[in-house]
PDB file of N, CA and C in Angstrom:
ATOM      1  N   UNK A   1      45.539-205.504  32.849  1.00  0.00           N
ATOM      2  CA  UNK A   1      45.658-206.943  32.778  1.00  0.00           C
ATOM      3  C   UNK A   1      46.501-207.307  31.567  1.00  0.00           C
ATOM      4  N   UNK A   2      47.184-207.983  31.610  1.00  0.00           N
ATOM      5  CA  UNK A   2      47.530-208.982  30.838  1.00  0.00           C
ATOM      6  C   UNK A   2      47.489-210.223  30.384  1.00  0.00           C
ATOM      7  N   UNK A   3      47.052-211.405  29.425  1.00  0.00           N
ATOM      8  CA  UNK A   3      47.046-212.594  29.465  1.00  0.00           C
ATOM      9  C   UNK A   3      46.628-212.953  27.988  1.00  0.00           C
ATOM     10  N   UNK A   4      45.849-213.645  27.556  1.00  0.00           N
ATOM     11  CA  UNK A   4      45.477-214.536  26.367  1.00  0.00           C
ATOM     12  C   UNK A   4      44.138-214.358  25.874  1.00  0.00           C
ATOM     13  N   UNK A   5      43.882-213.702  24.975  1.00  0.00           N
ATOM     14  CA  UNK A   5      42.796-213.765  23.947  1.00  0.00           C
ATOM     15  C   UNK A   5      42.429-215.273  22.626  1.00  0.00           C
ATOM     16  N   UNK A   6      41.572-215.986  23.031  1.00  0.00           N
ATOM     17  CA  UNK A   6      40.734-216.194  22.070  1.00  0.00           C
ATOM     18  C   UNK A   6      40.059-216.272  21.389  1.00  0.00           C
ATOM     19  N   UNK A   7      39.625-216.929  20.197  1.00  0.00           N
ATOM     20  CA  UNK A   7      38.265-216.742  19.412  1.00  0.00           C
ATOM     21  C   UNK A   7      37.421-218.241  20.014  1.00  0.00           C
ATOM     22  N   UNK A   8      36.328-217.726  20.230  1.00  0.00           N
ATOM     23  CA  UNK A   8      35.714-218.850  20.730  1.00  0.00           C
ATOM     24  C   UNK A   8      34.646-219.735  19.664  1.00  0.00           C
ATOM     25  N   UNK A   9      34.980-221.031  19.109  1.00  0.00           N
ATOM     26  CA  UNK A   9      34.729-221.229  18.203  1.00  0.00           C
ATOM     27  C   UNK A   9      33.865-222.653  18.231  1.00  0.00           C
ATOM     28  N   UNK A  10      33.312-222.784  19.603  1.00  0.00           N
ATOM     29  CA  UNK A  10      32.355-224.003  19.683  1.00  0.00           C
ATOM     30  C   UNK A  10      30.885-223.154  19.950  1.00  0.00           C
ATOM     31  N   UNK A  11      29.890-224.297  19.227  1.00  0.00           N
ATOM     32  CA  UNK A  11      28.567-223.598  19.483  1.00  0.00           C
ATOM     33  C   UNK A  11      28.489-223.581  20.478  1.00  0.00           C
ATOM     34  N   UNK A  12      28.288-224.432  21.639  1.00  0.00           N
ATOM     35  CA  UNK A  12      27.697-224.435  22.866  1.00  0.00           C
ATOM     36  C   UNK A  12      28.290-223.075  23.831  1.00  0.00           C
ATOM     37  N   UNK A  13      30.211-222.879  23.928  1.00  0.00           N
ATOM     38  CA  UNK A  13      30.268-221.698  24.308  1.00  0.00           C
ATOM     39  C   UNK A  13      30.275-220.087  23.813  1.00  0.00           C
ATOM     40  N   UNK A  14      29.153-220.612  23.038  1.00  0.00           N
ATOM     41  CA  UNK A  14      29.457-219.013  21.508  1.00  0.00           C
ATOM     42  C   UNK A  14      27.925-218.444  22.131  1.00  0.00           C
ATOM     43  N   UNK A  15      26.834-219.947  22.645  1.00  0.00           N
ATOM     44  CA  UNK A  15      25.968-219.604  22.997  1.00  0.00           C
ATOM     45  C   UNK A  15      25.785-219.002  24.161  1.00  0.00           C
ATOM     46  N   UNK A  16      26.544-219.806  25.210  1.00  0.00           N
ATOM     47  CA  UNK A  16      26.827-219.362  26.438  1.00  0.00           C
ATOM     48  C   UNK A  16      26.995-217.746  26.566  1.00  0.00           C
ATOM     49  N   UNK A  17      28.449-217.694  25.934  1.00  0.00           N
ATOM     50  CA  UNK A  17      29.339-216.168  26.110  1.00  0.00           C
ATOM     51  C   UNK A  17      28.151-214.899  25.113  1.00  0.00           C
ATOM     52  N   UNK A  18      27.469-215.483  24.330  1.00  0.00           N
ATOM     53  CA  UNK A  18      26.262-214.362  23.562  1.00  0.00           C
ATOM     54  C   UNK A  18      25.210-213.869  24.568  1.00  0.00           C
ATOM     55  N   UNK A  19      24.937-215.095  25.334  1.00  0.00           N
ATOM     56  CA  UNK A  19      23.534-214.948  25.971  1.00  0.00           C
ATOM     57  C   UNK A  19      24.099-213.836  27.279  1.00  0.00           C
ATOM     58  N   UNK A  20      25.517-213.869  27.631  1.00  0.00           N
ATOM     59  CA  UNK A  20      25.999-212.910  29.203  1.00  0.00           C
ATOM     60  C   UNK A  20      26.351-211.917  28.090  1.00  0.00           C
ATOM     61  N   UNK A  21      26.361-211.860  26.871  1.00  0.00           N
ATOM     62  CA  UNK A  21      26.955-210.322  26.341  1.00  0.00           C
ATOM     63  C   UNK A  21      25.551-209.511  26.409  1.00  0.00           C
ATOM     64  N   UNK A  22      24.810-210.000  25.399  1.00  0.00           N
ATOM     65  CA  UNK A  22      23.745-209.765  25.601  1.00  0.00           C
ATOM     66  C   UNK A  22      22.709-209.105  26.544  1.00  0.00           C
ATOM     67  N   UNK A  23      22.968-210.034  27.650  1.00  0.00           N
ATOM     68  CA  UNK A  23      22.119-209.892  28.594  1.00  0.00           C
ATOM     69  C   UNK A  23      22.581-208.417  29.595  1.00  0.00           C
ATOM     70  N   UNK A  24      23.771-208.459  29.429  1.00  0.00           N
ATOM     71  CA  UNK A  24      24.280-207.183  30.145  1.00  0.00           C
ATOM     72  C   UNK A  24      23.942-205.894  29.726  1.00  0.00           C
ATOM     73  N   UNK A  25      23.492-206.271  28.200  1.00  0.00           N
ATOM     74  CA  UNK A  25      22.945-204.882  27.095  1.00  0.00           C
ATOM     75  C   UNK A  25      21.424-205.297  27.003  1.00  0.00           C
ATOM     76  N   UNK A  26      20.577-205.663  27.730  1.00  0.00           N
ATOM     77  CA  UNK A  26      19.070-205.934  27.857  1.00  0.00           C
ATOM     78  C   UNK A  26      19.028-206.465  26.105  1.00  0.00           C
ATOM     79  N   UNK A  27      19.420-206.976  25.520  1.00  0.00           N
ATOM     80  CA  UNK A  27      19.218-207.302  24.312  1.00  0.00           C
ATOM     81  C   UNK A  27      19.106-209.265  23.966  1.00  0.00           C
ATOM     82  N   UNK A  28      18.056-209.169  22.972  1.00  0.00           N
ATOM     83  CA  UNK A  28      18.287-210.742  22.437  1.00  0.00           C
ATOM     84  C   UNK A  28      19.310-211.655  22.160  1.00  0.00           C
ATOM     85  N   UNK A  29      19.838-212.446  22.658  1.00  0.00           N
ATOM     86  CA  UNK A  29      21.098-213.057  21.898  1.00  0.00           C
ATOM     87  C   UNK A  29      21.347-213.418  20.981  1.00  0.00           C
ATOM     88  N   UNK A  30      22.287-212.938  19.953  1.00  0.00           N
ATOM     89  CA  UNK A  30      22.040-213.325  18.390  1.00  0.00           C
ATOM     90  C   UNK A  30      22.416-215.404  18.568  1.00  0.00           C
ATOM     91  N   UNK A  31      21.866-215.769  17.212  1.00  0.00           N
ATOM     92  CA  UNK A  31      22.077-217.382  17.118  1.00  0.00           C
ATOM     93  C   UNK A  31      23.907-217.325  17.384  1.00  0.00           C
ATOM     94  N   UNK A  32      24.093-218.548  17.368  1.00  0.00           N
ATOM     95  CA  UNK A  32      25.776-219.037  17.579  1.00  0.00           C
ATOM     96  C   UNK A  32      26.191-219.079  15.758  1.00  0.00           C
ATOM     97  N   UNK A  33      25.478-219.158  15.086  1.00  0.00           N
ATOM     98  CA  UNK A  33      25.994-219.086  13.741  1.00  0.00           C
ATOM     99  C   UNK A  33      26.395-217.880  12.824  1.00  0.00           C
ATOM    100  N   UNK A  34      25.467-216.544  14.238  1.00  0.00           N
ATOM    101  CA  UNK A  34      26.322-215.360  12.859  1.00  0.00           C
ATOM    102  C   UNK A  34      27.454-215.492  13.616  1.00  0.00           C
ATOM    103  N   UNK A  35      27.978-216.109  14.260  1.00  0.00           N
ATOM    104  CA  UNK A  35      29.420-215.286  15.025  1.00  0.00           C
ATOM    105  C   UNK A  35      30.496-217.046  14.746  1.00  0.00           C
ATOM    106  N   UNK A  36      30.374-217.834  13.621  1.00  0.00           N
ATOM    107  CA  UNK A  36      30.642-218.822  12.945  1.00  0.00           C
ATOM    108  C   UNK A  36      30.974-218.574  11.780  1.00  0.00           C
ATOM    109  N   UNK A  37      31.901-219.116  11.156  1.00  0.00           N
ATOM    110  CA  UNK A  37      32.465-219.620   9.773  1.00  0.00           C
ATOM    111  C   UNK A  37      32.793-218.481   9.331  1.00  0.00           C
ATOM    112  N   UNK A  38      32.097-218.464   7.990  1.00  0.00           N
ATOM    113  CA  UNK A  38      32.477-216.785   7.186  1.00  0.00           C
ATOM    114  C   UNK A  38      31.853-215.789   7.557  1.00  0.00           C
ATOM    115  N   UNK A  39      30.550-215.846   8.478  1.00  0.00           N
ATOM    116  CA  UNK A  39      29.808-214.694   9.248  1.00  0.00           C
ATOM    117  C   UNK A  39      31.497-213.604  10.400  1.00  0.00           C
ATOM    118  N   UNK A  40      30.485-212.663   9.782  1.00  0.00           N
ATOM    119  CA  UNK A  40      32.302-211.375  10.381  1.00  0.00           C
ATOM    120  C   UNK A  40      32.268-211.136  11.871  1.00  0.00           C
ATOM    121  N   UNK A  41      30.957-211.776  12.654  1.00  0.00           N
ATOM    122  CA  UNK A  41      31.175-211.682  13.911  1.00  0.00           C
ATOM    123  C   UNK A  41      32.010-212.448  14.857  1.00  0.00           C
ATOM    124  N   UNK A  42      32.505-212.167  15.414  1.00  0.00           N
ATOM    125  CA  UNK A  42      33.142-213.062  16.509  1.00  0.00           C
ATOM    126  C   UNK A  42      32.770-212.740  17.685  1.00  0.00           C
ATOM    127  N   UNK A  43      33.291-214.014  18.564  1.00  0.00           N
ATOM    128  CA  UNK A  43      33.187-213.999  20.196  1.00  0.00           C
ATOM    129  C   UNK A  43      34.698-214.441  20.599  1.00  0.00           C
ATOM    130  N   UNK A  44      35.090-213.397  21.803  1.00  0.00           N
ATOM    131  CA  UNK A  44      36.661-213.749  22.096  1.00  0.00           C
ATOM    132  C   UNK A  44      36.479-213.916  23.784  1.00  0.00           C
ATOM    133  N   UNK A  45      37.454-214.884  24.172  1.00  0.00           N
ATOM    134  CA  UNK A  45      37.636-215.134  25.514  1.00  0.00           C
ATOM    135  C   UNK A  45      38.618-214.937  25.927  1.00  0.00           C
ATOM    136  N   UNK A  46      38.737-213.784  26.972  1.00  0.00           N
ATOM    137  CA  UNK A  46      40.074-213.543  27.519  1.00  0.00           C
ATOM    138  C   UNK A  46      40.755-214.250  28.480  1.00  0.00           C
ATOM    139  N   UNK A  47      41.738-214.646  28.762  1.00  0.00           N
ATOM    140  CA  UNK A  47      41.874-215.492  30.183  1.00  0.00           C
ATOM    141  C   UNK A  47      43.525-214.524  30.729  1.00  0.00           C
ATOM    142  N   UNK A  48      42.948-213.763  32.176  1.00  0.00           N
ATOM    143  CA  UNK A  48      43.778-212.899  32.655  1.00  0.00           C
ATOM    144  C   UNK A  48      45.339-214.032  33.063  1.00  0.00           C
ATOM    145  N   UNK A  49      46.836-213.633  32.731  1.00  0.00           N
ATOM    146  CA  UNK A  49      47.823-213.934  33.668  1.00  0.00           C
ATOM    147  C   UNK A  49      48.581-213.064  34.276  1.00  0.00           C
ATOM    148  N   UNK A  50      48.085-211.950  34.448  1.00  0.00           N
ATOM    149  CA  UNK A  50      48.488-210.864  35.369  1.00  0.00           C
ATOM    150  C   UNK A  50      47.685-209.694  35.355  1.00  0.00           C
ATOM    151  N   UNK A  51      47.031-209.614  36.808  1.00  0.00           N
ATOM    152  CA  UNK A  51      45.937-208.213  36.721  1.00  0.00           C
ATOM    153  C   UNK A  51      46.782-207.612  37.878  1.00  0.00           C
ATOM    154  N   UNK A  52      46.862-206.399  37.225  1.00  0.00           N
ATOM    155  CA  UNK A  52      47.206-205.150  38.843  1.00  0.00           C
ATOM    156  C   UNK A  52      46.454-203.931  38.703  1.00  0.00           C
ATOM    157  N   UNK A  53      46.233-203.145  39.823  1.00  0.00           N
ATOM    158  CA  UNK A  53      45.942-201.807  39.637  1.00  0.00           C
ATOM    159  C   UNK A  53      47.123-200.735  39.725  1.00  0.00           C
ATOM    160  N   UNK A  54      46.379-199.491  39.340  1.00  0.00           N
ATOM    161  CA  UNK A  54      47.116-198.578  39.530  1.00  0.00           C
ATOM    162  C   UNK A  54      47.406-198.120  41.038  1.00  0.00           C
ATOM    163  N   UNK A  55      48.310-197.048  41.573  1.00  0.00           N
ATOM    164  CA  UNK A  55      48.175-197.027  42.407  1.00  0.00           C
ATOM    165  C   UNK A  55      49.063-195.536  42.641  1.00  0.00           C
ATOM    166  N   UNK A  56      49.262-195.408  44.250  1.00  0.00           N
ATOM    167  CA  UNK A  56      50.489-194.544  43.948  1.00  0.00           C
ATOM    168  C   UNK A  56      51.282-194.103  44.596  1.00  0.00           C
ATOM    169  N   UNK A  57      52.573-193.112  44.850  1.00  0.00           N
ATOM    170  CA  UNK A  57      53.766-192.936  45.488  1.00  0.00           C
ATOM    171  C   UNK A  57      54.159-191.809  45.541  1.00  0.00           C
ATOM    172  N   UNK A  58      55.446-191.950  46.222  1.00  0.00           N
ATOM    173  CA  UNK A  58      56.087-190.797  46.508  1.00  0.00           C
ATOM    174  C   UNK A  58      57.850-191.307  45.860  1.00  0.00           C
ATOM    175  N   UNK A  59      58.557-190.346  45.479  1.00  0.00           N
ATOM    176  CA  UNK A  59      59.740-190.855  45.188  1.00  0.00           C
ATOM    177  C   UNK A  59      60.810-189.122  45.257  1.00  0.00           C
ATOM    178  N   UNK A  60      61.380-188.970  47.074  1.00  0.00           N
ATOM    179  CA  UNK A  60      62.097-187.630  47.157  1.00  0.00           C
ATOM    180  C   UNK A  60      60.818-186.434  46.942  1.00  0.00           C
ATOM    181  N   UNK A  61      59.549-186.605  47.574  1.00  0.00           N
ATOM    182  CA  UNK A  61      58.238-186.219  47.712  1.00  0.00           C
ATOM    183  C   UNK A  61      57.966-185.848  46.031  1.00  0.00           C
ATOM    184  N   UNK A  62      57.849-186.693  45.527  1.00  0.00           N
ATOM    185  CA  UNK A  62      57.669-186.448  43.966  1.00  0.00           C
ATOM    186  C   UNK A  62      56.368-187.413  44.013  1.00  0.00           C
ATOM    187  N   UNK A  63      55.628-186.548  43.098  1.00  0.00           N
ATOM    188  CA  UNK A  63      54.133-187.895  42.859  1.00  0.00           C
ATOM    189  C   UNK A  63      54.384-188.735  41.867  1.00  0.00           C
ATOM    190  N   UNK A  64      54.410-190.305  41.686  1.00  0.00           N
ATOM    191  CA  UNK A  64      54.697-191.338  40.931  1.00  0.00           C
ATOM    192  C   UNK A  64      53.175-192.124  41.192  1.00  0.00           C
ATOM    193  N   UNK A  65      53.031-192.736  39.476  1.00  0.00           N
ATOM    194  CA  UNK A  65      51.896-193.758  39.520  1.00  0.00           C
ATOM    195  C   UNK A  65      52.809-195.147  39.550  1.00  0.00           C
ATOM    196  N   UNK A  66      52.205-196.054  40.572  1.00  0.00           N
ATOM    197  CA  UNK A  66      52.824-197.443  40.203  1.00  0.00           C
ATOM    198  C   UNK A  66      51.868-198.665  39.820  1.00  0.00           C
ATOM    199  N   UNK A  67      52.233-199.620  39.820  1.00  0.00           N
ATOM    200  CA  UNK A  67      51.280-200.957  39.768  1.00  0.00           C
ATOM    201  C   UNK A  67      51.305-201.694  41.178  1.00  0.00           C
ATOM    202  N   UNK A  68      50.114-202.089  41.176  1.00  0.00           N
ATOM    203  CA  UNK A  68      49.805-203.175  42.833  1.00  0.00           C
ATOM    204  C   UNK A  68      49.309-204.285  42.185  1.00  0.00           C
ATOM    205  N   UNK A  69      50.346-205.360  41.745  1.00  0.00           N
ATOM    206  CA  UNK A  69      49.888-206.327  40.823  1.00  0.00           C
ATOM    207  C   UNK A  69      49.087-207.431  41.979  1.00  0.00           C
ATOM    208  N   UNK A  70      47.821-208.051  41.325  1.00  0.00           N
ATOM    209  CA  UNK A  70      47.371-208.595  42.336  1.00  0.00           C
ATOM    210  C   UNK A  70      47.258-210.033  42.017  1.00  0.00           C
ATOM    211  N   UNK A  71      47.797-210.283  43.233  1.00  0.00           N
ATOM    212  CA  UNK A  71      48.239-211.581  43.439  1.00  0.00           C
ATOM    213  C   UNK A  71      46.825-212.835  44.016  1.00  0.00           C
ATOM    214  N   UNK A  72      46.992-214.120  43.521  1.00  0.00           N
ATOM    215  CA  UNK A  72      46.331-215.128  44.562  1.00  0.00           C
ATOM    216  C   UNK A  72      46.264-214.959  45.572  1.00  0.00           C
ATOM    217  N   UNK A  73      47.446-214.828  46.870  1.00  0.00           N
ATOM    218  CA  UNK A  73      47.196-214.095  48.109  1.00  0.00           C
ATOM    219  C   UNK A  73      46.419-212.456  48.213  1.00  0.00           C
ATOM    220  N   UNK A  74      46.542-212.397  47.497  1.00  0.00           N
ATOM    221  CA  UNK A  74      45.581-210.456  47.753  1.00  0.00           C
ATOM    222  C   UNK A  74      44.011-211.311  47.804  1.00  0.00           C
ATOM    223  N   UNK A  75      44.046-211.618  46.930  1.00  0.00           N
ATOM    224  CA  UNK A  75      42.337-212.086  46.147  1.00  0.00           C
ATOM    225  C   UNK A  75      41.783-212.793  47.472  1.00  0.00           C
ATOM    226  N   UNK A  76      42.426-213.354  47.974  1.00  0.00           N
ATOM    227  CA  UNK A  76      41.959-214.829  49.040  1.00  0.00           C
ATOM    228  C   UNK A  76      42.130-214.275  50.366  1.00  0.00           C
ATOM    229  N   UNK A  77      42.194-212.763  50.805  1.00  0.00           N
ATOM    230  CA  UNK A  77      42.162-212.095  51.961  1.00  0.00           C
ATOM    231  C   UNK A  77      40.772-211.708  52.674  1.00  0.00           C
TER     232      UNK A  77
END
């Protein structure tokens, strides 16, 4: 993938995005304030503008890896 990383820097989605990190690791969600101000934690939000997979080929029977970038039409099939 490719696209845009942020730091997510409002309480309400610091709480949000802690409580699904969390929860995926059976663990408590820390408060929205260690991951605030001068506290060294952060929370980052990625937002994808290009996902593909790998995939693969032939080129003069030669083995090649390529990309199968996936598109809005792939997704909506």
């Amino acid at each position: 993938m490719s696209g845009v990383s942020t730091r997510i820097e409002d309480e309400s989605e610091i709480d949000f995005a802690s409580k699904l990190l969390s929860g995926r690791q059976g663990k408590t969600p820390r408060p929205a304030i260690e991951h605030m101000f001068s506290h060294p934690r952060r929370i980052y939000k990625f937002i994808p503008e290009k996902i593909w997979i790998n995939g693969d080929d032939t080129i003069e029977k030669d083995f090649i890896d390529i990309r199968i970038e996936i598109t809005e039409e792939i997704l909506h099939k």
